[in-house]
C-alpha atoms as a PDB file:
ATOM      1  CA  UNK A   1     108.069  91.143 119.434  1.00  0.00           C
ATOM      2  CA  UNK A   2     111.619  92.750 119.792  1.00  0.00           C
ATOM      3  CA  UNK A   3     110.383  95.987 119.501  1.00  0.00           C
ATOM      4  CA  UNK A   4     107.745  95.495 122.529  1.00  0.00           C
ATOM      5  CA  UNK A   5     109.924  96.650 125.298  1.00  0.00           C
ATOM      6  CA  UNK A   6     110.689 100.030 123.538  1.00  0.00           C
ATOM      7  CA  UNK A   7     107.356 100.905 122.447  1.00  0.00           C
ATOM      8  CA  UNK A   8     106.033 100.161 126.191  1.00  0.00           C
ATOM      9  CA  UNK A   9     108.440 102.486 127.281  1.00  0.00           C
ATOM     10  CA  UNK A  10     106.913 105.066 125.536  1.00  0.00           C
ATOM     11  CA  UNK A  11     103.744 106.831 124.243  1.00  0.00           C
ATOM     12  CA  UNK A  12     103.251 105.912 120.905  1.00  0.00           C
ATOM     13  CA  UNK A  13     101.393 103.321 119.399  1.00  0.00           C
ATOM     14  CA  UNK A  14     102.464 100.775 116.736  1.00  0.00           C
ATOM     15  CA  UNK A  15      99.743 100.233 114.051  1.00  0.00           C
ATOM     16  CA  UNK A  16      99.943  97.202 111.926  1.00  0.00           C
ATOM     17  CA  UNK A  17      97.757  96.373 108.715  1.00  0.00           C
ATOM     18  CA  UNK A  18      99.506  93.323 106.828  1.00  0.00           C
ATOM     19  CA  UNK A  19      97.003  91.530 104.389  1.00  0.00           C
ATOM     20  CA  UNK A  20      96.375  87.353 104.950  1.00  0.00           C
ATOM     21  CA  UNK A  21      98.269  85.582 103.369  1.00  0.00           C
ATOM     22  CA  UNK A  22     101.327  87.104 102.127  1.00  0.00           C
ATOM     23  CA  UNK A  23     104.219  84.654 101.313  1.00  0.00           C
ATOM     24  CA  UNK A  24     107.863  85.733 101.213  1.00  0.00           C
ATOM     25  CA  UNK A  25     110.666  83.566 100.095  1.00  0.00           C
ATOM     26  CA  UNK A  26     113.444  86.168 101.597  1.00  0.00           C
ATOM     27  CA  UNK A  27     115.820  86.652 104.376  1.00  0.00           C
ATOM     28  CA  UNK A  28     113.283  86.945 107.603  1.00  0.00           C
ATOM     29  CA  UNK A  29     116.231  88.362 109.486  1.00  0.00           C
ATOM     30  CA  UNK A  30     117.105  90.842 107.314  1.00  0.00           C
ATOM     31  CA  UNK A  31     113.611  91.772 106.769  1.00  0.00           C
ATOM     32  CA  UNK A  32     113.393  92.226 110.377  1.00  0.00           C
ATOM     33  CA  UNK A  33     116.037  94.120 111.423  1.00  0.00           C
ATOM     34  CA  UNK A  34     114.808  96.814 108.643  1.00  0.00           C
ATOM     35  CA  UNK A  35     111.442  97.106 110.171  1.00  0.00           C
ATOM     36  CA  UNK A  36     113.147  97.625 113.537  1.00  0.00           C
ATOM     37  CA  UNK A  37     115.575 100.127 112.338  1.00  0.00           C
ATOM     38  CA  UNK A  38     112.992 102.362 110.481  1.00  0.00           C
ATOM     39  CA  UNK A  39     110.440 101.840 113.957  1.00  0.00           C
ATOM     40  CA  UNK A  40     113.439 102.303 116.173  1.00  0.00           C
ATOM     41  CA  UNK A  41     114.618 105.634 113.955  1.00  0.00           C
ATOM     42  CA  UNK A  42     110.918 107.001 114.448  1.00  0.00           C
ATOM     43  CA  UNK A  43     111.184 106.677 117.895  1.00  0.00           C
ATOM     44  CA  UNK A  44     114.567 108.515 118.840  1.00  0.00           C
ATOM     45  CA  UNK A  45     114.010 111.052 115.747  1.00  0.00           C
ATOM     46  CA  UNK A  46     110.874 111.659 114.413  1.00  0.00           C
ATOM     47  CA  UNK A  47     108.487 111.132 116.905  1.00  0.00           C
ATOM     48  CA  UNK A  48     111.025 112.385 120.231  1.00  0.00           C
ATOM     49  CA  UNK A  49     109.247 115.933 120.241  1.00  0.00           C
ATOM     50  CA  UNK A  50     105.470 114.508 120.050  1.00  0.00           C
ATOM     51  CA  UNK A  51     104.011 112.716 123.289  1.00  0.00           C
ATOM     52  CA  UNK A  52     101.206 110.983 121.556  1.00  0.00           C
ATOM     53  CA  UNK A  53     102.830 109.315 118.030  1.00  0.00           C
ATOM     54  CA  UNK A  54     102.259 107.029 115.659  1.00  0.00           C
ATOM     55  CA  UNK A  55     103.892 104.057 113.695  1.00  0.00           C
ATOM     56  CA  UNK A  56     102.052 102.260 111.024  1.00  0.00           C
ATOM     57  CA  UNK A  57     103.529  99.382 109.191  1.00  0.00           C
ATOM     58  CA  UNK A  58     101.598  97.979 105.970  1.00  0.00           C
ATOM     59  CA  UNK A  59     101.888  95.335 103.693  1.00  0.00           C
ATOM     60  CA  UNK A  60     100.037  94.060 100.532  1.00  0.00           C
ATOM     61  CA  UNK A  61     100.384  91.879  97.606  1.00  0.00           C
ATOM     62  CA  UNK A  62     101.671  94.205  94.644  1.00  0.00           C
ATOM     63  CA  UNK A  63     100.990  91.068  92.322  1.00  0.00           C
ATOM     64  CA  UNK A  64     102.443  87.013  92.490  1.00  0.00           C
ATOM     65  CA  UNK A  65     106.006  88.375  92.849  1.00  0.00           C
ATOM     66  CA  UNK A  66     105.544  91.587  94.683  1.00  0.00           C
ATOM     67  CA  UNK A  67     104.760  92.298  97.852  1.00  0.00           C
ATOM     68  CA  UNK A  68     104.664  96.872  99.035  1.00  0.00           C
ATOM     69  CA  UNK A  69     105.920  96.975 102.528  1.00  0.00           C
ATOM     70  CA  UNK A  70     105.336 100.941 103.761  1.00  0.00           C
ATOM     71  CA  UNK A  71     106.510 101.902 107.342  1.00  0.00           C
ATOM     72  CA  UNK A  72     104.971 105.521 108.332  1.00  0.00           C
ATOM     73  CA  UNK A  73     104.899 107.621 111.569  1.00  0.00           C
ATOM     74  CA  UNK A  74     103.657 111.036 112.446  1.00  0.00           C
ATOM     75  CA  UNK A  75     106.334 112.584 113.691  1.00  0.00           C
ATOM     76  CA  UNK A  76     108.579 116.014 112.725  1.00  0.00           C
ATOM     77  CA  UNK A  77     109.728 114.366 109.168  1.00  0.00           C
ATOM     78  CA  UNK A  78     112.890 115.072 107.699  1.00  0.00           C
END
């Protein structure tokens, strides 16, 4: 939801595909401001030269203690 105002200000679309069901015993704020950085970073970086980008965030159970969290975009790379 905190990253709503900067993606409507541009072009690119924010895909999400996070399984049911996932469980995390963490930091939630911590968690979050990673996601924003990496989304935020795509945005000013990766994806400034492209009009039509793309973000994808995915999650899945890896097994009972795991869980693979993979933020990806389309833009220039590094």
């Amino acid at each position: 939801m905190s990253l709503g105002p900067t993606l409507r200000k541009s072009q690119h679309n924010l895909r999400c595909d996070i399984a049911d069901g996932i469980m995390l015993d963490s930091y939630p704020g911590y968690l979050a401001q990673i996601v924003t950085n990496l989304v935020n970073n795509a945005l000013l970086h990766g994806l400034e030269s492209r009009p039509d980008g793309e973000i994808a965030i995915s999650a899945k159970l890896v097994d009972d203690a795991s869980v693979a969290l993979v933020v990806s975009d389309n833009g220039a790379g590094i």
